[in-house]
C-alpha atoms as a PDB file:
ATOM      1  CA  UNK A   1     -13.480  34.054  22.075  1.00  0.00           C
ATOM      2  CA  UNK A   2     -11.413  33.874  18.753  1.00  0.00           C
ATOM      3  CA  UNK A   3      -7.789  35.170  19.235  1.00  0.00           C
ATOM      4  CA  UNK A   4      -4.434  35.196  17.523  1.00  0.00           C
ATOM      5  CA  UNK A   5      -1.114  34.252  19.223  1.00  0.00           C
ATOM      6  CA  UNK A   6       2.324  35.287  17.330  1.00  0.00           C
ATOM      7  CA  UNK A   7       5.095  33.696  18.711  1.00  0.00           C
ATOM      8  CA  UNK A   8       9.138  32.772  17.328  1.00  0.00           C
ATOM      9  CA  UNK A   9      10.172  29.387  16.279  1.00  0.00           C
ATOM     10  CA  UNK A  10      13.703  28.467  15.553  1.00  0.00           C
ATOM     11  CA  UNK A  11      14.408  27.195  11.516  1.00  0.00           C
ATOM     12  CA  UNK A  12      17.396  25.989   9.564  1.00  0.00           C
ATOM     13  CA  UNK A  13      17.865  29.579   8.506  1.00  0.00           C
ATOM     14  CA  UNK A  14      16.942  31.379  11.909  1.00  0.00           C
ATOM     15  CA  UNK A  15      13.568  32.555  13.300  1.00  0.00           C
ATOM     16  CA  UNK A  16      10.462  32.375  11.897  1.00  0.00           C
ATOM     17  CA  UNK A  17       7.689  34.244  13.281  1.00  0.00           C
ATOM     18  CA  UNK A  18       4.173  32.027  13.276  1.00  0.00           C
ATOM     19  CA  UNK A  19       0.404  32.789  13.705  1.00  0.00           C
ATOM     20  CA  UNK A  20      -1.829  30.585  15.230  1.00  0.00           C
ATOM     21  CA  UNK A  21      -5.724  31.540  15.183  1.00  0.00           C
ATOM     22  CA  UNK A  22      -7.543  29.684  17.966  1.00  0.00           C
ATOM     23  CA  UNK A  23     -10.347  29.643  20.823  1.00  0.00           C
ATOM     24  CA  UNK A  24     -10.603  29.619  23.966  1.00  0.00           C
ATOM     25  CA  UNK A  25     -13.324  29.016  26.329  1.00  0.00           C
ATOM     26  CA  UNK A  26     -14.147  27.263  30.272  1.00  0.00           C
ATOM     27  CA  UNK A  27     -11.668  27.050  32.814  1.00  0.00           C
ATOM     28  CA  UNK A  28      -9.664  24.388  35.024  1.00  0.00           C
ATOM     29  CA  UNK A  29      -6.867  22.161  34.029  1.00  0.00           C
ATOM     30  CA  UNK A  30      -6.054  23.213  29.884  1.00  0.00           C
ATOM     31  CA  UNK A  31      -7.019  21.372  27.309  1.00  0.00           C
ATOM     32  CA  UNK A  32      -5.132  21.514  23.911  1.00  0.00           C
ATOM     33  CA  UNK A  33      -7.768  20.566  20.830  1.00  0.00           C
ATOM     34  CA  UNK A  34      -6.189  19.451  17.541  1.00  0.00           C
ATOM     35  CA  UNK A  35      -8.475  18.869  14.088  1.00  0.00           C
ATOM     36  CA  UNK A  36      -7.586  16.770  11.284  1.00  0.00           C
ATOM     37  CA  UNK A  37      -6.222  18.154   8.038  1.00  0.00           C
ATOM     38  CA  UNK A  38      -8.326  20.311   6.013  1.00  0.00           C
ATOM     39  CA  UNK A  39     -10.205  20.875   8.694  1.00  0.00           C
ATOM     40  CA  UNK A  40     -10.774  24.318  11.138  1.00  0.00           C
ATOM     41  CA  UNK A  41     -10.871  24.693  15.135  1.00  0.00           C
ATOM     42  CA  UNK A  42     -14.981  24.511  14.590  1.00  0.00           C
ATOM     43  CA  UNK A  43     -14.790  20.390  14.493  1.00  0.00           C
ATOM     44  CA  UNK A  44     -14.888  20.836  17.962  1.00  0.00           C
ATOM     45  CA  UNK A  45     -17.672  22.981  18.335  1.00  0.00           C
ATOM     46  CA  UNK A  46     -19.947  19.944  19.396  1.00  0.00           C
ATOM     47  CA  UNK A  47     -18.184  19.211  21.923  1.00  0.00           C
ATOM     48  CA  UNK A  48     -16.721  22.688  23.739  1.00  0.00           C
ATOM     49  CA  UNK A  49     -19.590  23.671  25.910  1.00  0.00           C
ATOM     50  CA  UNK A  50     -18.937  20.127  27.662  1.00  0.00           C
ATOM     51  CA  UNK A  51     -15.444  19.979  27.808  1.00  0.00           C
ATOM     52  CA  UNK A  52     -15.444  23.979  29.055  1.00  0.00           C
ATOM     53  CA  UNK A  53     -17.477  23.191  31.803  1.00  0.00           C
ATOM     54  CA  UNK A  54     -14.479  21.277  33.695  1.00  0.00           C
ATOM     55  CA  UNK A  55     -11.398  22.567  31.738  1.00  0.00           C
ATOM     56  CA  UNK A  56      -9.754  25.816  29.664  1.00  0.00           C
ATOM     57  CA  UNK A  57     -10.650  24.689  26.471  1.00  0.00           C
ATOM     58  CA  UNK A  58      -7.933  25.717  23.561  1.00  0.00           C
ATOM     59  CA  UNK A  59      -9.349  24.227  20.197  1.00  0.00           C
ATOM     60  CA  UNK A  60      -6.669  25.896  17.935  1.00  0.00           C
ATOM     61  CA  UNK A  61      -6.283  26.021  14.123  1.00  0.00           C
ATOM     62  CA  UNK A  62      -3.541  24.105  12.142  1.00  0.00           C
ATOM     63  CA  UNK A  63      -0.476  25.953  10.463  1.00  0.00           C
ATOM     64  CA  UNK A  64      -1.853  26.457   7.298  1.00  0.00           C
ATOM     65  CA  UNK A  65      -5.962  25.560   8.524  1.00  0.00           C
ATOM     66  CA  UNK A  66      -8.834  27.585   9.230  1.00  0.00           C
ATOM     67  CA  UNK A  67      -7.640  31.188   9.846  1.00  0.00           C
ATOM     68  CA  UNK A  68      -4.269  30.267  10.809  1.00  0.00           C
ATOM     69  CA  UNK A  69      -1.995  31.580   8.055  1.00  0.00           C
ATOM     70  CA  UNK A  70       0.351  29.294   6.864  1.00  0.00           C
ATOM     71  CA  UNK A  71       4.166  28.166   8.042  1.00  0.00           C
ATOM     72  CA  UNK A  72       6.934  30.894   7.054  1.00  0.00           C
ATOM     73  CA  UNK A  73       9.301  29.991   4.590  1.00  0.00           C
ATOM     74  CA  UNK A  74      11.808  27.495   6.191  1.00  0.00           C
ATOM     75  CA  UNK A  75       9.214  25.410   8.594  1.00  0.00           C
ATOM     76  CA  UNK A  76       8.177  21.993   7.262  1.00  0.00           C
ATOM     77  CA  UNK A  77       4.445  20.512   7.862  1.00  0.00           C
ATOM     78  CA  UNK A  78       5.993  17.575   9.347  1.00  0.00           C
ATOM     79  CA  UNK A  79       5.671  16.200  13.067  1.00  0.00           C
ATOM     80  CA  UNK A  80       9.671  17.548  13.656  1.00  0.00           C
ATOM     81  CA  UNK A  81       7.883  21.159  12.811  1.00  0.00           C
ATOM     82  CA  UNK A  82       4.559  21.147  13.808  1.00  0.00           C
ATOM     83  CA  UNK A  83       5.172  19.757  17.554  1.00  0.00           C
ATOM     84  CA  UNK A  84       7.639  22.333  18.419  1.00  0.00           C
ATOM     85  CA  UNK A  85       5.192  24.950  16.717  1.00  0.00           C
ATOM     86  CA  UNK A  86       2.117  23.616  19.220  1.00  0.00           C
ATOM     87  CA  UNK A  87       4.823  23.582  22.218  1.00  0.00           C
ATOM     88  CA  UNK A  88       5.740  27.225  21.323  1.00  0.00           C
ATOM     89  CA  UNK A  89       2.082  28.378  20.984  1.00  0.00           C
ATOM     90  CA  UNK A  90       1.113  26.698  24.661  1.00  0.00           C
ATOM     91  CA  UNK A  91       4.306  28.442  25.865  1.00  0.00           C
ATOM     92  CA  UNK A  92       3.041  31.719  24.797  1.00  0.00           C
ATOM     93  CA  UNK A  93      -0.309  30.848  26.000  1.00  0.00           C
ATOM     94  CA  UNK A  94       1.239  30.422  29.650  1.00  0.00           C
ATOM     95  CA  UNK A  95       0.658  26.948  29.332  1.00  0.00           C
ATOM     96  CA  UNK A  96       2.762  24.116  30.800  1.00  0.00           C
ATOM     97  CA  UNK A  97       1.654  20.503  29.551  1.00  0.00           C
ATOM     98  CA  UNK A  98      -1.377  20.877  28.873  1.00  0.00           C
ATOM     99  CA  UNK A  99      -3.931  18.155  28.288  1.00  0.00           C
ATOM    100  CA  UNK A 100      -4.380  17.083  25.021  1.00  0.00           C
ATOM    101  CA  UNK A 101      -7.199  15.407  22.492  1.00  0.00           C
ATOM    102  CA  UNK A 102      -6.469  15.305  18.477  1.00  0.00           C
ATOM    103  CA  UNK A 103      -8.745  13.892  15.742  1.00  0.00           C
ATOM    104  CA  UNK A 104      -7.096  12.072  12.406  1.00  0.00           C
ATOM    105  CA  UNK A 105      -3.859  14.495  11.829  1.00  0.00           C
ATOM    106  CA  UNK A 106      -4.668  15.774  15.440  1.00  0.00           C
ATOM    107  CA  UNK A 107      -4.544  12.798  16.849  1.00  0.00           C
ATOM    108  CA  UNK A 108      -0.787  11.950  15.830  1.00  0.00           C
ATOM    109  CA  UNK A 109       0.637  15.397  16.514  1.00  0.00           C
ATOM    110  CA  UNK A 110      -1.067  14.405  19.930  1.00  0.00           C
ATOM    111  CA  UNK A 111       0.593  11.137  20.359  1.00  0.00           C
ATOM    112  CA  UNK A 112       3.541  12.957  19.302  1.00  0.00           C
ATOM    113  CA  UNK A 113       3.579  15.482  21.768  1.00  0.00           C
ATOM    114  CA  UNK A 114       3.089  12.826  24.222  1.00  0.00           C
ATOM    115  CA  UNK A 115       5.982  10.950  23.206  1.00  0.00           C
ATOM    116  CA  UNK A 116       7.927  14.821  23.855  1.00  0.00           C
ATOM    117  CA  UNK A 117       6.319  14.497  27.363  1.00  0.00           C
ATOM    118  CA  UNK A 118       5.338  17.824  26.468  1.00  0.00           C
ATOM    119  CA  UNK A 119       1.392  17.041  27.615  1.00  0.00           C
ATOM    120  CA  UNK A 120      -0.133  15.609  30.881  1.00  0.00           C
ATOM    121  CA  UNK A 121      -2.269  12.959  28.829  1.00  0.00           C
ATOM    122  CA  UNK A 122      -3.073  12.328  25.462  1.00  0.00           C
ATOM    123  CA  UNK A 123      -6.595  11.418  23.623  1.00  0.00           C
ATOM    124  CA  UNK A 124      -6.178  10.737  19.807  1.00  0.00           C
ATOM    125  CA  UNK A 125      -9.830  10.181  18.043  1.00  0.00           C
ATOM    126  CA  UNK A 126      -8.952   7.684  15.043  1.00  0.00           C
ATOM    127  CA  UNK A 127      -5.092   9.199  14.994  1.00  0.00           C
ATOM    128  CA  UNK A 128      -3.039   8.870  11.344  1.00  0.00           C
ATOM    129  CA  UNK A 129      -0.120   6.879  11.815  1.00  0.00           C
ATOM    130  CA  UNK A 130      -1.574   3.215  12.053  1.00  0.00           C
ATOM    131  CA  UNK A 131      -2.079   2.590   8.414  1.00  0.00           C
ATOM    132  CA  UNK A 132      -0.709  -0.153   6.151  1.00  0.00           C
ATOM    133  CA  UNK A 133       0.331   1.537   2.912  1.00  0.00           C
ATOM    134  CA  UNK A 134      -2.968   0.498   0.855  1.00  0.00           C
ATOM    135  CA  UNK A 135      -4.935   1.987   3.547  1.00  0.00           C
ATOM    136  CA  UNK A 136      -2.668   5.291   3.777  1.00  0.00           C
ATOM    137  CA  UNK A 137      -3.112   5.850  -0.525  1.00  0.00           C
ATOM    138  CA  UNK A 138      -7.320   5.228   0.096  1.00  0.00           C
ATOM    139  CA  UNK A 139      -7.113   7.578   2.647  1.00  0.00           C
ATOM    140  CA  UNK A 140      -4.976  10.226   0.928  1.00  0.00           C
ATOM    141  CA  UNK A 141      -6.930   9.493  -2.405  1.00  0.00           C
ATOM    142  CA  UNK A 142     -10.294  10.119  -0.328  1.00  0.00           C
ATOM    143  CA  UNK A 143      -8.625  13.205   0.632  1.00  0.00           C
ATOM    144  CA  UNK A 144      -7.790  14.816  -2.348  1.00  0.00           C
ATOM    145  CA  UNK A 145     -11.177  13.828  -3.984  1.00  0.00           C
ATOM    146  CA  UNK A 146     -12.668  15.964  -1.353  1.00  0.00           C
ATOM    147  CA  UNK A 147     -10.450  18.610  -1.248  1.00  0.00           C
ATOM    148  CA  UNK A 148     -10.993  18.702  -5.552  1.00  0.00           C
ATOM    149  CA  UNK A 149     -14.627  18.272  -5.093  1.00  0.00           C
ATOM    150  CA  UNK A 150     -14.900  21.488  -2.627  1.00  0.00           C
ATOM    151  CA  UNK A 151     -12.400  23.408  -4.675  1.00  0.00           C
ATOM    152  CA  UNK A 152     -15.152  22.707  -8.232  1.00  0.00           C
ATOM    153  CA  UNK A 153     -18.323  23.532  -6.570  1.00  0.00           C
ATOM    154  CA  UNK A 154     -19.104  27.307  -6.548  1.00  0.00           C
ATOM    155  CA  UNK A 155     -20.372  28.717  -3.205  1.00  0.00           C
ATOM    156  CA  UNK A 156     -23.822  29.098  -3.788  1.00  0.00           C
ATOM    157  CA  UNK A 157     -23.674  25.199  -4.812  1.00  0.00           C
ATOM    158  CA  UNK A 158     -22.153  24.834  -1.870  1.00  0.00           C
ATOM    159  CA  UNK A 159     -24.672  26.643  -0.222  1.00  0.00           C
ATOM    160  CA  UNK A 160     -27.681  24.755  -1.640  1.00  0.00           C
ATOM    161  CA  UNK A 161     -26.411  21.647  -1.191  1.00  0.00           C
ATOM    162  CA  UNK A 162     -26.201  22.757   2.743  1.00  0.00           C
ATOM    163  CA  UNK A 163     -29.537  23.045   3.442  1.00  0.00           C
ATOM    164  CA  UNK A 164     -31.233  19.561   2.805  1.00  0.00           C
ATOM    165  CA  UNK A 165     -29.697  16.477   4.466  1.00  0.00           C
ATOM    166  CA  UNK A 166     -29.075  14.723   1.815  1.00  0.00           C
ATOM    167  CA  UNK A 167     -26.965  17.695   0.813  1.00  0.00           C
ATOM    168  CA  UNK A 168     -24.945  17.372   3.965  1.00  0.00           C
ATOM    169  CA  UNK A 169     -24.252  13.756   3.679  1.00  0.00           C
ATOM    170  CA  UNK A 170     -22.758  14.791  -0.137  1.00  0.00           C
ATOM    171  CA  UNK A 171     -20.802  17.381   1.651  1.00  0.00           C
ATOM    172  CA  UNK A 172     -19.367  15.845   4.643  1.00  0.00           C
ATOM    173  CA  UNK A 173     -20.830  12.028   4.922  1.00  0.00           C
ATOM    174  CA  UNK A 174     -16.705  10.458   3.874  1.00  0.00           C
ATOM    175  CA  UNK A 175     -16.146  11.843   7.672  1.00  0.00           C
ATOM    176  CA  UNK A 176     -19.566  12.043   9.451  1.00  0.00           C
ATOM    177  CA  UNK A 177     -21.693   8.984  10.743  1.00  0.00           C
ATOM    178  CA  UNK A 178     -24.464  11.124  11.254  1.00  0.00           C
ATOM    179  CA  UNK A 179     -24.200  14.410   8.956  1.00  0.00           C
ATOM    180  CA  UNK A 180     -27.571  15.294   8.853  1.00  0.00           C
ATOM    181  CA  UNK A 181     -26.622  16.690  12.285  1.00  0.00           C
ATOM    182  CA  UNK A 182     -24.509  19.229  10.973  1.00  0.00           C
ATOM    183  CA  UNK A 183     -26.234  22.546  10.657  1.00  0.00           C
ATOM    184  CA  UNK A 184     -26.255  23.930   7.171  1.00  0.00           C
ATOM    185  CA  UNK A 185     -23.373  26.705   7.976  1.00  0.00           C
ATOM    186  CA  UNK A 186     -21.342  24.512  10.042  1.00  0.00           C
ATOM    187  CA  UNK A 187     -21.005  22.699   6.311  1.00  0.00           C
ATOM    188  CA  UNK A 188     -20.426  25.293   4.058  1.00  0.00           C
ATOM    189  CA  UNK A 189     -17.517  26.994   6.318  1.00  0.00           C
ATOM    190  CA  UNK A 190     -15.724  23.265   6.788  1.00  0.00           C
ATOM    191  CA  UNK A 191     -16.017  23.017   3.088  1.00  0.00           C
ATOM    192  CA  UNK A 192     -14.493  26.547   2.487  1.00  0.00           C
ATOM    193  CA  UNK A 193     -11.566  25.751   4.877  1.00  0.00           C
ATOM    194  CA  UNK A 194     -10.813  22.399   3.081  1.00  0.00           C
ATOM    195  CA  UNK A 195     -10.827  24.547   0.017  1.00  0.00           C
ATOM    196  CA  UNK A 196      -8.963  27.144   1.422  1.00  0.00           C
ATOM    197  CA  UNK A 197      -6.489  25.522   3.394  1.00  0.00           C
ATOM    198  CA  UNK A 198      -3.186  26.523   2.323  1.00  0.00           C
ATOM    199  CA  UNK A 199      -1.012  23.782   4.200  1.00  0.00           C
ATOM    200  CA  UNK A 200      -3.428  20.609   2.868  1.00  0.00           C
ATOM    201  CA  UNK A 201      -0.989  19.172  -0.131  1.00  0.00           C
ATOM    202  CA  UNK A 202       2.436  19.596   2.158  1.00  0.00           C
ATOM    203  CA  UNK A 203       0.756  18.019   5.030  1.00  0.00           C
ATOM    204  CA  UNK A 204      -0.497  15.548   2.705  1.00  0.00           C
ATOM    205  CA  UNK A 205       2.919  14.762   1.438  1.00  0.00           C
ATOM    206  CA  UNK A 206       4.754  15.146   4.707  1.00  0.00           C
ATOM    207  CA  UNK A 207       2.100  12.414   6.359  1.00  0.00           C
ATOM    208  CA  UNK A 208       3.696   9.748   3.298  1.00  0.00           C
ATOM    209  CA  UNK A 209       6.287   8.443   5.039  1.00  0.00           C
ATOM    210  CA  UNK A 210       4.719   8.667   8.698  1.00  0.00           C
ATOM    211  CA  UNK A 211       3.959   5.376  10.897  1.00  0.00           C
ATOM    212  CA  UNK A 212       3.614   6.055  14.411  1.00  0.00           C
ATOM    213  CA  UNK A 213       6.262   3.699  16.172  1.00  0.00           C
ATOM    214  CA  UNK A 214       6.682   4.334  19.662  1.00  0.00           C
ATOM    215  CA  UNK A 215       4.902   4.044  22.720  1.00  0.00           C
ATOM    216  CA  UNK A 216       3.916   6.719  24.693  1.00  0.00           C
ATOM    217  CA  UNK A 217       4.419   5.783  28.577  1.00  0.00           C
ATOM    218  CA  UNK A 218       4.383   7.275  31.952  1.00  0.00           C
ATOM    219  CA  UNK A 219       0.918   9.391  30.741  1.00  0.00           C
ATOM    220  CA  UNK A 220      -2.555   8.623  30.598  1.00  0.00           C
ATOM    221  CA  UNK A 221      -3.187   7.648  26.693  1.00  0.00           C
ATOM    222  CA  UNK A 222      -6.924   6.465  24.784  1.00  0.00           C
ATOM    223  CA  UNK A 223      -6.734   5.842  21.533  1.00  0.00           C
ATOM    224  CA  UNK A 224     -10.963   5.863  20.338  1.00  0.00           C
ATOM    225  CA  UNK A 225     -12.417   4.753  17.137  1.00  0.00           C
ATOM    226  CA  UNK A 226     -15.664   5.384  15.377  1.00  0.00           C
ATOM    227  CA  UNK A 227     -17.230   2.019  14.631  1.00  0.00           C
ATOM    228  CA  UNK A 228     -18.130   3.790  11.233  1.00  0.00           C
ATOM    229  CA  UNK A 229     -15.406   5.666  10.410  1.00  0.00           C
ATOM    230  CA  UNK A 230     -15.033   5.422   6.720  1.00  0.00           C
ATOM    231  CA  UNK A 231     -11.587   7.385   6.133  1.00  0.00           C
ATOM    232  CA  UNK A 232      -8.949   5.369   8.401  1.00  0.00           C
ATOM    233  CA  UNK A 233     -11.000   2.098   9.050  1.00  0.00           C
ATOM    234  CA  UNK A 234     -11.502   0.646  12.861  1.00  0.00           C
ATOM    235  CA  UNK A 235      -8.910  -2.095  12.494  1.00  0.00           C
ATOM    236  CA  UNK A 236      -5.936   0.100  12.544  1.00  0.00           C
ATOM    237  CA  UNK A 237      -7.364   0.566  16.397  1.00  0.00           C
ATOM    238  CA  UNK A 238      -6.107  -2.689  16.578  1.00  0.00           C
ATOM    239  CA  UNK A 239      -2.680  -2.046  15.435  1.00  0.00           C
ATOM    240  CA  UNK A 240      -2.467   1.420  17.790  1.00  0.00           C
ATOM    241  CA  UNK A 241      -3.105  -0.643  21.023  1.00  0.00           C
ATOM    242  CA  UNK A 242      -0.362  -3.108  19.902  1.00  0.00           C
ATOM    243  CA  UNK A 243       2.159   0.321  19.725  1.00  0.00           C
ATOM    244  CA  UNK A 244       1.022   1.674  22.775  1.00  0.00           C
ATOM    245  CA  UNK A 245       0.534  -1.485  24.862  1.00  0.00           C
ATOM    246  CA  UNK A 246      -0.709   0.696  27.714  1.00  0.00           C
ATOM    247  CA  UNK A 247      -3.036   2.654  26.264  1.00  0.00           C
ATOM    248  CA  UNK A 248      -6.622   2.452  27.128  1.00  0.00           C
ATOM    249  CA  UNK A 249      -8.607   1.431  23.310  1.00  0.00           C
ATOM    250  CA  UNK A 250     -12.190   2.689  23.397  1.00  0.00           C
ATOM    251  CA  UNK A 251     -15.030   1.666  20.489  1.00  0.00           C
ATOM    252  CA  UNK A 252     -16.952   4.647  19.604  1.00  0.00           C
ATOM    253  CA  UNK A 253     -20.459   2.779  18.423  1.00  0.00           C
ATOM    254  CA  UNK A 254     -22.171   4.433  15.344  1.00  0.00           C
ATOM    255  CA  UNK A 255     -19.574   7.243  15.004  1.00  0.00           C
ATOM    256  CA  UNK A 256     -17.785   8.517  11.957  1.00  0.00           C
ATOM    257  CA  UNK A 257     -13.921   9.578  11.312  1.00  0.00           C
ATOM    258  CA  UNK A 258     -15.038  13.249  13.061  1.00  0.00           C
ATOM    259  CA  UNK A 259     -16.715  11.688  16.123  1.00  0.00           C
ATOM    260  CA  UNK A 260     -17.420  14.672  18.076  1.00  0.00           C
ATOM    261  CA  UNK A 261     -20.299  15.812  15.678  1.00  0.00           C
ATOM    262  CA  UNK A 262     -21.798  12.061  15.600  1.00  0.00           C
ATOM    263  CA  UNK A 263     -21.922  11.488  19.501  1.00  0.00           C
ATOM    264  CA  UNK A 264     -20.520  14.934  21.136  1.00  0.00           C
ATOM    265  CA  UNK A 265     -21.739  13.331  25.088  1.00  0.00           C
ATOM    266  CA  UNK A 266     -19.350   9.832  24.533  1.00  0.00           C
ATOM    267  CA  UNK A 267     -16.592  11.830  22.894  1.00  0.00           C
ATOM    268  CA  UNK A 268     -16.704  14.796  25.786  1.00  0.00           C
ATOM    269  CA  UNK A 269     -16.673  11.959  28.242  1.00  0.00           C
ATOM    270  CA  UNK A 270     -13.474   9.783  26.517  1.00  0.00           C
ATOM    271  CA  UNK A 271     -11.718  12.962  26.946  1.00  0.00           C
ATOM    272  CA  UNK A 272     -12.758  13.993  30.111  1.00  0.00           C
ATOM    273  CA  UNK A 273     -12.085  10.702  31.596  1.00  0.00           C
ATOM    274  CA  UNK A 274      -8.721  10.494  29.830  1.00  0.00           C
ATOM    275  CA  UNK A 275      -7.573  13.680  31.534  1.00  0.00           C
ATOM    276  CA  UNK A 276      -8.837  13.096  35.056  1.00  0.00           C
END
């Protein structure tokens, strides 16, 4: 079931009041689900039925994503904002360290909250963070292209292109292996929220000056990466394992930078296994 949670958050010039828009489904130990940016809380729609059937599922959208409105005045869309903002929401949830799996932008803020020990364990699905500086502008150029491209086309273009596969892979094949998979209206609404996403260009600028540093120990950590992910290439797999020495590197073979559509059984077990 879609819900809204409205919780406090402490700025420079007081408290701010945010809105997150998420969903909730299963039950057992919770697990947090983070998307990438300019992406909704649907990414994960391959994959929920599995992961509800052994956990309390919480795929939530972004500040500023999906139908999550964006950050007041005075909150940044930078890790020192956004983590406290997820803490907050699981807070208000009645959630105490939850689980935790992010994809691309998720992915960091889930290594992040790791590194706050604010999570029991931590599964990041071709995390940002472990770029060299050419391969953080391709990204961010592929990014805005997109983002440009969905914000030209009209919706019933949009619409049209959705329902022939070779439509799809126009649509959505920079981030899907396999996007013929995609049903037509899982398309169109990802490429309304990239359009619509009100927090894309200050996440986009915040995520300039990020490289993920630190190691994350004491918790369970995999870091997994689609052998055909086109947007932040495999070898910066390479470089995660050799910043989190402990963490458990898993190939993800013909998958895409949005694995969970490509091969939702593998990605439902990395997670699962991760959290157990």
């Amino acid at each position: 079931m879609t819900e809204q949670a409205s919780f406090s958050i402490e700025s420079p010039g007081g408290p701010r009041r945010v809105t997150l828009t998420y969903e909730r489904a299963g039950a057992g130990e919770p697990l947090l689900l983070l998307h990438g940016i300019g992406h909704h809380w649907q990414a994960w729609q391959p994959v929920l039925d599995i992961l509800a059937a052994e956990r309390d599922v919480i795929a939530v959208d972004l500040p500023g994503f999906g139908a999550s409105p964006a950050l007041p005045e005075g909150l940044a869309y930078d890790l020192s904002s956004v983590v406290p903002v997820l803490d907050a929401f699981c807070r208000e949830l009645g959630i105490e360290r939850p689980h935790v799996a992010g994809n691309s932008l998720g992915g960091l803020l889930a290594l992040e909250l790791g590194r706050e020990k604010l999570v029991r364990s931590v599964t990041a699905l071709s995390p940002a963070g472990f770029w060299t500086q050419a391969e953080r502008r391709y990204a961010f150029g592929t990014l805005l292209a997109m983002r440009q491209g969905a914000r030209a086309m009209p919706l019933p273009m949009v619409e049209r292109l959705s329902r022939s596969a070779v439509g799809r892979a126009a649509l959505t094949g920079t981030i899907y292996a396999r996007p013929a998979r995609r049903s037509p209206e899982a398309v169109v609404a990802e490429t309304l929220a990239l359009r619509e996403a009100t927090g894309f260009r200050q996440t986009l600028e915040a995520g300039r000056t990020v490289l993920f540093r630190d190691d994350v120990p004491e918790i369970p950590v995999t870091v997994a990466w689609g052998t055909r992910d086109r947007l932040l290439v495999r070898r910066q797999g390479i470089r995660a394992k050799g910043v989190l020495p402990g963490a458990r590197l898993v190939r993800l073979p013909g998958c895409g930078h949005v694995p969970m559509n490509d091969d939702p059984a593998l990605v439902s077990r990395v997670i699962l296994d991760t959290s157990r």
